[in-house]
PDB file of N, CA and C in Angstrom:
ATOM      1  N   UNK A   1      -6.915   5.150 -10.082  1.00  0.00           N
ATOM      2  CA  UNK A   1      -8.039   4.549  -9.404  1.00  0.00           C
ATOM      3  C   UNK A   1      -7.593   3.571  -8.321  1.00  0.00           C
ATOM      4  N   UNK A   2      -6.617   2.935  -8.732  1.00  0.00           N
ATOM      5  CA  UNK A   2      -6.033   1.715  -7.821  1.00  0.00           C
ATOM      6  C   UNK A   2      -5.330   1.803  -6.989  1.00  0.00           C
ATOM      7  N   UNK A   3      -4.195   2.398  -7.307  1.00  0.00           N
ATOM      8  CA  UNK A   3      -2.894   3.126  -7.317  1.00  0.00           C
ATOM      9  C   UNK A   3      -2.468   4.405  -7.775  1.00  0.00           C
ATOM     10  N   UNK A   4      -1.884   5.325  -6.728  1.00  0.00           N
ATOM     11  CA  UNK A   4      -1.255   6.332  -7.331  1.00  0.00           C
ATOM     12  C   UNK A   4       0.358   6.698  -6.398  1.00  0.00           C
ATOM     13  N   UNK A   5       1.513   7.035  -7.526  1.00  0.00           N
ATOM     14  CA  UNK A   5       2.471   6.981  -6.777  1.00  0.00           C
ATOM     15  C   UNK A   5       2.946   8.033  -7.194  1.00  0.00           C
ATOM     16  N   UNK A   6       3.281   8.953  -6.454  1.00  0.00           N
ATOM     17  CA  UNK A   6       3.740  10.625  -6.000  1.00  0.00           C
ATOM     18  C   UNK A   6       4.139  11.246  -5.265  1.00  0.00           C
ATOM     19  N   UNK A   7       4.993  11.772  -5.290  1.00  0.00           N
ATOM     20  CA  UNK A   7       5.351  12.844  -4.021  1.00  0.00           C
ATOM     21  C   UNK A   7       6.335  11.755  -3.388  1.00  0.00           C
ATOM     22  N   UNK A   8       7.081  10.448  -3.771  1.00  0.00           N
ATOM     23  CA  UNK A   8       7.690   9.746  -3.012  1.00  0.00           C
ATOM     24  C   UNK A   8       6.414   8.503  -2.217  1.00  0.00           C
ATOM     25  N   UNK A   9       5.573   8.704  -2.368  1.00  0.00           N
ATOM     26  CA  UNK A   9       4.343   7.912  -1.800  1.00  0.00           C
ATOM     27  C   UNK A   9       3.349   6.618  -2.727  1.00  0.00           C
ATOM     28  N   UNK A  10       3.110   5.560  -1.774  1.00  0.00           N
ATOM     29  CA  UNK A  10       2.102   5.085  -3.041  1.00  0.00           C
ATOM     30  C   UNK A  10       1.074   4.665  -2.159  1.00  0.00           C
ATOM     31  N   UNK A  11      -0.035   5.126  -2.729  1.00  0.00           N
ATOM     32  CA  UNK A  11      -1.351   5.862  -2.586  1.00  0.00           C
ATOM     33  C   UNK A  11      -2.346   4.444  -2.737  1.00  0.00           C
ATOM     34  N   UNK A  12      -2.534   3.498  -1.783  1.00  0.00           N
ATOM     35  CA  UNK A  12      -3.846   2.490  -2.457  1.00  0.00           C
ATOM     36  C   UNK A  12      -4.916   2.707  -2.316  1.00  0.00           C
ATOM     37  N   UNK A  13      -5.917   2.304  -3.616  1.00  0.00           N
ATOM     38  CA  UNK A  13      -6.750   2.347  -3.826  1.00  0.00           C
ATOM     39  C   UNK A  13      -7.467   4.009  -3.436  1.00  0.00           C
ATOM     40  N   UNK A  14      -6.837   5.033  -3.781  1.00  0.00           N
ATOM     41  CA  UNK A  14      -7.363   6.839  -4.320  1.00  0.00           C
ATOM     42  C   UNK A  14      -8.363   6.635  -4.419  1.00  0.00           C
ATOM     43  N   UNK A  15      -9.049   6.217  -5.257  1.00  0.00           N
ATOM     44  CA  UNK A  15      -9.788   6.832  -6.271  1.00  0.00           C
ATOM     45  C   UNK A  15     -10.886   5.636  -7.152  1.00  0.00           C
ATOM     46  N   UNK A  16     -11.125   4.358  -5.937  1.00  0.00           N
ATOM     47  CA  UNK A  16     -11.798   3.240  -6.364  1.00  0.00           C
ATOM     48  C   UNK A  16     -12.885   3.467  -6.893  1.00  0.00           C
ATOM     49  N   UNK A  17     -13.485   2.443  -7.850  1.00  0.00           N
ATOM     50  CA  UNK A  17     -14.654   3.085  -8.316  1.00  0.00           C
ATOM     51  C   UNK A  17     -15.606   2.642  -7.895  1.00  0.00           C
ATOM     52  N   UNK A  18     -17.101   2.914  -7.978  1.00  0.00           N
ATOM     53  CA  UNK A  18     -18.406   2.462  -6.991  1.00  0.00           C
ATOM     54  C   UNK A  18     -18.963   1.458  -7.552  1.00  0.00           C
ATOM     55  N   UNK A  19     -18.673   0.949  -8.708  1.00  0.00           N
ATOM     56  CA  UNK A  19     -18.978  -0.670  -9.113  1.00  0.00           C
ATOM     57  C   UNK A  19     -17.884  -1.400  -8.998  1.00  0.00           C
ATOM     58  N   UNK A  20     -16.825  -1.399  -8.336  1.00  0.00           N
ATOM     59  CA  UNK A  20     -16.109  -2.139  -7.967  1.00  0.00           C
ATOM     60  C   UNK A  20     -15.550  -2.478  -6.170  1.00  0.00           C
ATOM     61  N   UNK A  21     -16.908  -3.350  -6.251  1.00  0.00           N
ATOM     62  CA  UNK A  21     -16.937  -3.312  -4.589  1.00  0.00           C
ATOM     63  C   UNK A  21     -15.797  -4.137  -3.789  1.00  0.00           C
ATOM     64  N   UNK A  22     -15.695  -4.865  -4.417  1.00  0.00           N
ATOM     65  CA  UNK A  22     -14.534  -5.684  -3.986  1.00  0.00           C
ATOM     66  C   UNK A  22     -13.498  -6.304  -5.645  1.00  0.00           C
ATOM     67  N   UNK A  23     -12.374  -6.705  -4.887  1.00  0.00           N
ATOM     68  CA  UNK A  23     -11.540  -6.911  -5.984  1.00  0.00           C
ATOM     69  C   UNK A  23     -10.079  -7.288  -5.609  1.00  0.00           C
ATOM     70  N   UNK A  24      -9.485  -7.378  -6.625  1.00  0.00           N
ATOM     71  CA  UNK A  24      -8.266  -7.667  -6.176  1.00  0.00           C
ATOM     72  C   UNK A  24      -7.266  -7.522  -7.384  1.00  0.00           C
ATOM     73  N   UNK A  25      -6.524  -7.227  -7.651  1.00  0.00           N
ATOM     74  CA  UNK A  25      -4.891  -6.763  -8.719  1.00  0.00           C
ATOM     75  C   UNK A  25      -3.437  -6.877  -8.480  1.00  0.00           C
ATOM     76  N   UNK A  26      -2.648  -7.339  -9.046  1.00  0.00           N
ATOM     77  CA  UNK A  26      -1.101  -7.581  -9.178  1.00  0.00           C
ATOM     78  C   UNK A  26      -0.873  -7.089 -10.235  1.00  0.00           C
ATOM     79  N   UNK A  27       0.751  -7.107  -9.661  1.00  0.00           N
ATOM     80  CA  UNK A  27       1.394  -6.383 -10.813  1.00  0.00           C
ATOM     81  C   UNK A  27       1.553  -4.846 -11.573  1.00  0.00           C
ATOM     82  N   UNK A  28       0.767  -4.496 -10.350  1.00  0.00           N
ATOM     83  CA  UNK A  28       0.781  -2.582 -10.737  1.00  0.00           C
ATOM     84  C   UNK A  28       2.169  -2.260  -9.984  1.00  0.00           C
ATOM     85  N   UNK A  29       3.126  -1.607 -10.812  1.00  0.00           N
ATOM     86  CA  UNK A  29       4.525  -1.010 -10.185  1.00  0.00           C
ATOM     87  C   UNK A  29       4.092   0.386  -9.967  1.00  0.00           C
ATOM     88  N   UNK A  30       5.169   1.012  -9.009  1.00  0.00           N
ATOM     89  CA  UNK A  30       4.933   2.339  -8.484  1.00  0.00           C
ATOM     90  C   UNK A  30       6.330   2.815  -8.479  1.00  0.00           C
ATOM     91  N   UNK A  31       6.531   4.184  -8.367  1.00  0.00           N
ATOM     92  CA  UNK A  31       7.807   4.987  -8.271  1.00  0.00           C
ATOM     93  C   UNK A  31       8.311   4.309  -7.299  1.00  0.00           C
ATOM     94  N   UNK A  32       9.551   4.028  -6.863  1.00  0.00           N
ATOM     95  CA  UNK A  32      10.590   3.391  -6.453  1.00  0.00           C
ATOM     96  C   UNK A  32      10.666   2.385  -6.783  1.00  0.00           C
ATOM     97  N   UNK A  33      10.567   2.086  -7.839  1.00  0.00           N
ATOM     98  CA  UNK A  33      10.503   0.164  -8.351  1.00  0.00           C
ATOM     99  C   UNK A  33      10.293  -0.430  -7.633  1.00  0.00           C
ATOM    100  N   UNK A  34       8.847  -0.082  -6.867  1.00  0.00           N
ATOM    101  CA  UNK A  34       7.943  -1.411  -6.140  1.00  0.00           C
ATOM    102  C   UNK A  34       6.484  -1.955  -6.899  1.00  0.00           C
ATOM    103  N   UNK A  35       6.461  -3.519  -6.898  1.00  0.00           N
ATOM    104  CA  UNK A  35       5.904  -3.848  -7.328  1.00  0.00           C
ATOM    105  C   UNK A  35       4.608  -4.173  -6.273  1.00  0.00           C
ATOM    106  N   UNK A  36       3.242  -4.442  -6.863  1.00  0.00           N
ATOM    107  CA  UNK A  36       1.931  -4.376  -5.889  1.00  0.00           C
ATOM    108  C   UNK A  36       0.986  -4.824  -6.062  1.00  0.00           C
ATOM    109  N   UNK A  37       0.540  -5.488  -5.029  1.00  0.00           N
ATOM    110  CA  UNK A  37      -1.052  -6.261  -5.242  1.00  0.00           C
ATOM    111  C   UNK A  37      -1.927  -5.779  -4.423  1.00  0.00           C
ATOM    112  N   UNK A  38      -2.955  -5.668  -4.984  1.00  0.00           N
ATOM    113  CA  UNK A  38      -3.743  -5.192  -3.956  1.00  0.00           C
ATOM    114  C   UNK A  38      -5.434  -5.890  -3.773  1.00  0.00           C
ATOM    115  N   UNK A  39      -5.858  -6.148  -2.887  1.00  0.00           N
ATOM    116  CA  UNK A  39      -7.430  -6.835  -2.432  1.00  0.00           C
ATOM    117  C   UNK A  39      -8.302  -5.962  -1.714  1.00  0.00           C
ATOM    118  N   UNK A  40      -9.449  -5.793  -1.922  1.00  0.00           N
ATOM    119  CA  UNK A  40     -10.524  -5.376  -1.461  1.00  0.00           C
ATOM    120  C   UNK A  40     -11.966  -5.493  -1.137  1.00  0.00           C
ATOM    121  N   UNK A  41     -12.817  -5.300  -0.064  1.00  0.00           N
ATOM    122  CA  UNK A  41     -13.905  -5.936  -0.303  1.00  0.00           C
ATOM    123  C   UNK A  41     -14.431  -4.974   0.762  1.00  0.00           C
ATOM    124  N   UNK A  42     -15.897  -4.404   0.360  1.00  0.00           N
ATOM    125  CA  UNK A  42     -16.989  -3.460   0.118  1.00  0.00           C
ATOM    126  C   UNK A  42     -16.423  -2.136   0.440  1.00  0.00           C
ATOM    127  N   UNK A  43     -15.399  -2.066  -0.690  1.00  0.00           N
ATOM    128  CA  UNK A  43     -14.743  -0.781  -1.066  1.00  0.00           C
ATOM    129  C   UNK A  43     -13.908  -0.315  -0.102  1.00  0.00           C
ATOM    130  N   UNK A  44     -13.697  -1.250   0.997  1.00  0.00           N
ATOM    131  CA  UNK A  44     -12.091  -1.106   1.578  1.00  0.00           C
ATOM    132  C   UNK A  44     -10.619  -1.826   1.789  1.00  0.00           C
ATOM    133  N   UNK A  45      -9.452  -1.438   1.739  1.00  0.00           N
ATOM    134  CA  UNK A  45      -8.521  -2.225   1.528  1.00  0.00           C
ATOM    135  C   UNK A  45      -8.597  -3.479   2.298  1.00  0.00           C
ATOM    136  N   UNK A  46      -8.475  -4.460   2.082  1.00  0.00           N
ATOM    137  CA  UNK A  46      -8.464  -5.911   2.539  1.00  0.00           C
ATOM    138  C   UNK A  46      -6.875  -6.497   3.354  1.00  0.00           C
ATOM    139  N   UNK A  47      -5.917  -6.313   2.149  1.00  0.00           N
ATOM    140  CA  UNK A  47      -4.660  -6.325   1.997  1.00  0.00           C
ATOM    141  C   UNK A  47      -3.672  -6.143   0.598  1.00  0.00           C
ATOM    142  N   UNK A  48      -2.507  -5.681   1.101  1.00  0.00           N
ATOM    143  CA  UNK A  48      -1.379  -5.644  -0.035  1.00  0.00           C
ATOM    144  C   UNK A  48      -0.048  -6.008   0.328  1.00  0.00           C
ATOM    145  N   UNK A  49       0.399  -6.609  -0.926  1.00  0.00           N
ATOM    146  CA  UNK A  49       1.859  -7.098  -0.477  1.00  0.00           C
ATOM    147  C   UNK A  49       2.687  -5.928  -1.493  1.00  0.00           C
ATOM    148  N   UNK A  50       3.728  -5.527  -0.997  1.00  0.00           N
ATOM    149  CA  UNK A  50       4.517  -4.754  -1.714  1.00  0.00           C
ATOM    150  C   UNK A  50       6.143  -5.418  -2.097  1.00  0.00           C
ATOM    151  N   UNK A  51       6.545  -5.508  -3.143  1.00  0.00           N
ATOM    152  CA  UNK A  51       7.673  -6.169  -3.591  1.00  0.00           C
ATOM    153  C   UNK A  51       8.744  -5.032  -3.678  1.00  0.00           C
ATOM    154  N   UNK A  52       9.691  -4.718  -3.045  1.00  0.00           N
ATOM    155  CA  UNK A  52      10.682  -3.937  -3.465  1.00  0.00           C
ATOM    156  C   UNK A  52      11.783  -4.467  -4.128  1.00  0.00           C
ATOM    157  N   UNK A  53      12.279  -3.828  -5.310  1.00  0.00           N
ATOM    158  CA  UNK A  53      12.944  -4.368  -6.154  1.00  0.00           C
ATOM    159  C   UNK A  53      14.116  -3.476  -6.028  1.00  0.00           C
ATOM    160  N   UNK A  54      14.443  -2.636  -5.617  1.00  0.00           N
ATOM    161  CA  UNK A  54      15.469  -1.625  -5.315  1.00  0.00           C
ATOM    162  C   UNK A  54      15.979  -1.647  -3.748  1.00  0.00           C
ATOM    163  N   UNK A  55      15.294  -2.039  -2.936  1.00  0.00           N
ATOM    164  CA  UNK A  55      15.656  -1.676  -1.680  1.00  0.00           C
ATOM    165  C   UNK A  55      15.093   0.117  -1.167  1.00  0.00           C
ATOM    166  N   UNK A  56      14.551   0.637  -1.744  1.00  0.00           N
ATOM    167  CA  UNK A  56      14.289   1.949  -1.426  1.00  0.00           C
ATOM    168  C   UNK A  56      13.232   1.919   0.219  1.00  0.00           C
ATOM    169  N   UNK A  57      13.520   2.815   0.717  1.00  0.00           N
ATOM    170  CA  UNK A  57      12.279   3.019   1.761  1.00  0.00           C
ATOM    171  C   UNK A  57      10.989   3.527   1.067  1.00  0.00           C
ATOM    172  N   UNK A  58       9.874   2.598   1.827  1.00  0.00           N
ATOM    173  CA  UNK A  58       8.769   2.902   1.178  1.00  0.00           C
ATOM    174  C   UNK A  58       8.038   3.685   2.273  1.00  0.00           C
ATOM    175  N   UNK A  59       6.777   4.913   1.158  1.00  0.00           N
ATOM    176  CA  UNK A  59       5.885   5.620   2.369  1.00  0.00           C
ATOM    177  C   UNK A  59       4.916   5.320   1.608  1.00  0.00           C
ATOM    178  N   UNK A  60       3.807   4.899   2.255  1.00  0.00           N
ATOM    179  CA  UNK A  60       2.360   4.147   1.623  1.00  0.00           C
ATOM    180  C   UNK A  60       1.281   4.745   2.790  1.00  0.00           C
ATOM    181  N   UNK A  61       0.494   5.035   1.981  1.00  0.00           N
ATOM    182  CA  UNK A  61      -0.703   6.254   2.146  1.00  0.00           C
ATOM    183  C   UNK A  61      -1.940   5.174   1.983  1.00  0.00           C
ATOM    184  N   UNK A  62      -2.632   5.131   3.331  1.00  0.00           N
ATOM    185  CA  UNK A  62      -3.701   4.358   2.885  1.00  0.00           C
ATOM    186  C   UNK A  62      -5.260   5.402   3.495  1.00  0.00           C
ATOM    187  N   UNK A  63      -6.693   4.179   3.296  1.00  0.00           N
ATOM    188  CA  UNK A  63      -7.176   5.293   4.288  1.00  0.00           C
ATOM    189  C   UNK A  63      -8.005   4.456   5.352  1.00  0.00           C
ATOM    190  N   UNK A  64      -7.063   3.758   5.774  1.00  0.00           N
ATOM    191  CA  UNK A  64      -7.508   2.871   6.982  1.00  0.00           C
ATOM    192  C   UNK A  64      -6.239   2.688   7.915  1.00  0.00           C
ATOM    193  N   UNK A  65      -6.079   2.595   9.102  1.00  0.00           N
ATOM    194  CA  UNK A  65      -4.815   2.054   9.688  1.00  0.00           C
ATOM    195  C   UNK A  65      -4.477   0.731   8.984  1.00  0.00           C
ATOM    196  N   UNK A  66      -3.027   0.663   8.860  1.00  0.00           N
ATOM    197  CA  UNK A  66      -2.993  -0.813   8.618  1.00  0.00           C
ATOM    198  C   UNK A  66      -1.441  -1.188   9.039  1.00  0.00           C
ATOM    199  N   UNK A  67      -1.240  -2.377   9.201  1.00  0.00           N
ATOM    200  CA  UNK A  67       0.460  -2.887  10.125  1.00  0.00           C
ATOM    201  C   UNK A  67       0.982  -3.690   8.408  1.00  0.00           C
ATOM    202  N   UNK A  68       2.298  -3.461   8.572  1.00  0.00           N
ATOM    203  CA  UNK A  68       2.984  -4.117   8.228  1.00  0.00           C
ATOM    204  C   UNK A  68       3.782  -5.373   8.492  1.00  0.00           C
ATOM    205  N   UNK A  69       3.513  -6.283   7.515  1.00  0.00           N
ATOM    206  CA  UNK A  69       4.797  -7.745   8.431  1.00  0.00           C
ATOM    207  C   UNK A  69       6.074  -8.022   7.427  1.00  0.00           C
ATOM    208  N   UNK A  70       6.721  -8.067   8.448  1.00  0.00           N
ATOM    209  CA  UNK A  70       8.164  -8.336   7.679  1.00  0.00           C
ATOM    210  C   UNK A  70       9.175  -7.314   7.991  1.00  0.00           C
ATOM    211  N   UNK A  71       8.674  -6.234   8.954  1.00  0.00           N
ATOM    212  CA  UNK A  71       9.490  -5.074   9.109  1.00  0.00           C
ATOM    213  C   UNK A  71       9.300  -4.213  10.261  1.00  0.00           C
ATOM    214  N   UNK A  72       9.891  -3.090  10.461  1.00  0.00           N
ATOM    215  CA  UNK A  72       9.017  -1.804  11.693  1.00  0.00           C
ATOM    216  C   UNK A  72       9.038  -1.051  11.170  1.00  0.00           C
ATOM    217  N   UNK A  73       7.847  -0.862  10.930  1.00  0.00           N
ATOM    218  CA  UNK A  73       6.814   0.212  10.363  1.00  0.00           C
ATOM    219  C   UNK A  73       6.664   1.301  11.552  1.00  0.00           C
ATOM    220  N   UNK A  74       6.699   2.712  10.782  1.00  0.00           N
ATOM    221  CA  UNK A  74       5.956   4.078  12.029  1.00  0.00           C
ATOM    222  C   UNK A  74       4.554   4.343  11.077  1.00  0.00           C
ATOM    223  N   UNK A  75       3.468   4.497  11.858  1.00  0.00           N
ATOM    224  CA  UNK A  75       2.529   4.940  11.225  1.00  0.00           C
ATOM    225  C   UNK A  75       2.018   6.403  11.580  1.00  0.00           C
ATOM    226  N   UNK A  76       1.273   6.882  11.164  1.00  0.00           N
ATOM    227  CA  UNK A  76       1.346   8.103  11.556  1.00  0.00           C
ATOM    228  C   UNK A  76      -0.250   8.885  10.528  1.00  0.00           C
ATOM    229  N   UNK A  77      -1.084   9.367  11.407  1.00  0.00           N
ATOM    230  CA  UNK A  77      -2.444  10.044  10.488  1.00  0.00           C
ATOM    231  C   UNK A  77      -2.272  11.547  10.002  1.00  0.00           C
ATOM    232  N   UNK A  78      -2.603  11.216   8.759  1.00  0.00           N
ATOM    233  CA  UNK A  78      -2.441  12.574   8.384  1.00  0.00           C
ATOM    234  C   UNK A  78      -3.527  12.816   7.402  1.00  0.00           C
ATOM    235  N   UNK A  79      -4.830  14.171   8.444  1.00  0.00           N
ATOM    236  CA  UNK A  79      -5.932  14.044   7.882  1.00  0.00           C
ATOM    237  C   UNK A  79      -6.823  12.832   7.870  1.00  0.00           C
ATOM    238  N   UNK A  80      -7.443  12.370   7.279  1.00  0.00           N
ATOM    239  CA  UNK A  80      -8.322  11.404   6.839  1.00  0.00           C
ATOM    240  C   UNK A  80      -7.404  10.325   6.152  1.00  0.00           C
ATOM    241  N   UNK A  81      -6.138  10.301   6.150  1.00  0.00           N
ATOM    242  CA  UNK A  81      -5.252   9.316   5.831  1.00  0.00           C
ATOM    243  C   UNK A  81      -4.436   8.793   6.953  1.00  0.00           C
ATOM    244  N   UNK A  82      -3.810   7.503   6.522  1.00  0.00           N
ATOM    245  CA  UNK A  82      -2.575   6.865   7.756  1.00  0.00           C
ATOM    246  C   UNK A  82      -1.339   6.991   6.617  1.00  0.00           C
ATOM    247  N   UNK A  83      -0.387   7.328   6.824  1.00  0.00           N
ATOM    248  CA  UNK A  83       0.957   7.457   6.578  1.00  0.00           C
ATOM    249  C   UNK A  83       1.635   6.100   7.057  1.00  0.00           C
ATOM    250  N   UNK A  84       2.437   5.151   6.385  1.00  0.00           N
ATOM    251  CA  UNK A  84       3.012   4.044   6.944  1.00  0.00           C
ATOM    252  C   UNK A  84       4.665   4.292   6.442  1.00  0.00           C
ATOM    253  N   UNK A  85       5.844   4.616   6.995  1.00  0.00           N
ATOM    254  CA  UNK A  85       6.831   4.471   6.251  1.00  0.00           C
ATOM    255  C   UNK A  85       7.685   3.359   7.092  1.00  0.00           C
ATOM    256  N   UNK A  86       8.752   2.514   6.204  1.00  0.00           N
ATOM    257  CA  UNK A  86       9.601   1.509   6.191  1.00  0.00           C
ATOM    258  C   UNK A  86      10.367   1.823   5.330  1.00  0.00           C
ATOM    259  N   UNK A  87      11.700   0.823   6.176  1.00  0.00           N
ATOM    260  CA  UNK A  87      12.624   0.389   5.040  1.00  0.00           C
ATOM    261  C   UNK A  87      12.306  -0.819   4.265  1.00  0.00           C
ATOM    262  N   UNK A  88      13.243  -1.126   3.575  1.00  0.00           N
ATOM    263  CA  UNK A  88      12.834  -2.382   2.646  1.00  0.00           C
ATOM    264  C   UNK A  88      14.107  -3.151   2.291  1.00  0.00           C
ATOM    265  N   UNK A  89      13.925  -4.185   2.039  1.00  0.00           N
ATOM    266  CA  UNK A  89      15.010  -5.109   1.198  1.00  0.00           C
ATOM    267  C   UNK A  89      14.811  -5.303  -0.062  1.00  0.00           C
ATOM    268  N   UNK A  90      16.007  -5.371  -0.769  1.00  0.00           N
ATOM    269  CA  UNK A  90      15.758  -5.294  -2.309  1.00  0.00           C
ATOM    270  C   UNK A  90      15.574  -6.757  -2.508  1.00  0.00           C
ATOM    271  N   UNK A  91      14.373  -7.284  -3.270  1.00  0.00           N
ATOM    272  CA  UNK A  91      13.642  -8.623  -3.679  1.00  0.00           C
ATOM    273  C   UNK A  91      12.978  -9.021  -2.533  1.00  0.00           C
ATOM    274  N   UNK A  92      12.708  -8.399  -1.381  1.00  0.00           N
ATOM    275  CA  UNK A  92      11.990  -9.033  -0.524  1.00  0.00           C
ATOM    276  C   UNK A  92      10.635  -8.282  -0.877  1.00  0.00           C
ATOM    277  N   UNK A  93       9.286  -8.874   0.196  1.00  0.00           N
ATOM    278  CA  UNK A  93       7.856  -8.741  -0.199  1.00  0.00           C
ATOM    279  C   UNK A  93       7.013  -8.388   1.032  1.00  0.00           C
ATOM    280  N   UNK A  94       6.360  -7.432   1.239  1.00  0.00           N
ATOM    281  CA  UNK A  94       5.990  -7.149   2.729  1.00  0.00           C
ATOM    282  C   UNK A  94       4.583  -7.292   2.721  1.00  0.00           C
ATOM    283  N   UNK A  95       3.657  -7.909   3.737  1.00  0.00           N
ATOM    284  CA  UNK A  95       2.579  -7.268   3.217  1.00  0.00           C
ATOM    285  C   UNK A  95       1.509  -6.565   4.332  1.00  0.00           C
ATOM    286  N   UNK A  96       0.926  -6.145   3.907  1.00  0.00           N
ATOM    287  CA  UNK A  96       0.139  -4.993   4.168  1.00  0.00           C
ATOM    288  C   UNK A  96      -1.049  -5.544   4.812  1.00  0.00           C
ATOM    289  N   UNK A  97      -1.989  -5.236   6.395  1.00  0.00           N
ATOM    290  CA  UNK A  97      -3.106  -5.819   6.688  1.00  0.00           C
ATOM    291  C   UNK A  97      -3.635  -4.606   7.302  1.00  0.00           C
ATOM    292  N   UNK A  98      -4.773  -4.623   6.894  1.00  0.00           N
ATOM    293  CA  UNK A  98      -5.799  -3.926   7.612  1.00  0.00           C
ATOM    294  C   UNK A  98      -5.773  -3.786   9.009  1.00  0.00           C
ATOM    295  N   UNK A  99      -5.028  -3.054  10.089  1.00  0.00           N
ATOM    296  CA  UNK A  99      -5.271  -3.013  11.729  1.00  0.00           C
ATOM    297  C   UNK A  99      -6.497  -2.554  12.525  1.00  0.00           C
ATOM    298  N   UNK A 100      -6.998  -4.286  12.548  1.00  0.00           N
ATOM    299  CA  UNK A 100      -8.701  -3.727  13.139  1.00  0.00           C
ATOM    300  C   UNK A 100      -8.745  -3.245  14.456  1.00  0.00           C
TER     301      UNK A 100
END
């Protein structure tokens, strides 16, 4: 619902549900040992910070454009989704904003 991480990807907020108009969560980990918070409000992403604990490159699937800080990000649409991939530092924290 929140999160889904697959295919090498982590997926925010898939699959939100319709009484949960706004909100916010930490602490959901995803495949590549990244850790994640995520905020929302009237059922679209707000922001997320992503913690990499490995150093792995991350690809994060949202369904809004959104920029990254802390790094250079390529974004890229695919379908009704934005594709964001980066590298990462292991223990560093990036986070994620909505690009209005």
């Amino acid at each position: 619902m929140l999160l889904q991480s697959q295919l090498k990807e982590i997926h925010l907020l898939p699959a939100l549900p319709d009484n949960w108009p706004s909100g916010c969560i930490s602490g959901l980990k995803s495949r590549g040992n990244f850790e994640v918070a995520i905020a929302w409000k009237n059922h679209q992403l707000k922001q997320a910070e992503i913690k990499s604990n490995l150093g792995n490159k991350c690809v994060l699937r949202t369904s809004v454009p959104v920029r990254v800080k802390g790094t250079v990000s390529t974004q890229v649409q695919d379908g009704n989704y934005y594709i964001n991939m980066f590298d990462t530092q292991k223990g560093s924290t990036y986070l994620v904003e909505v690009d209005l």
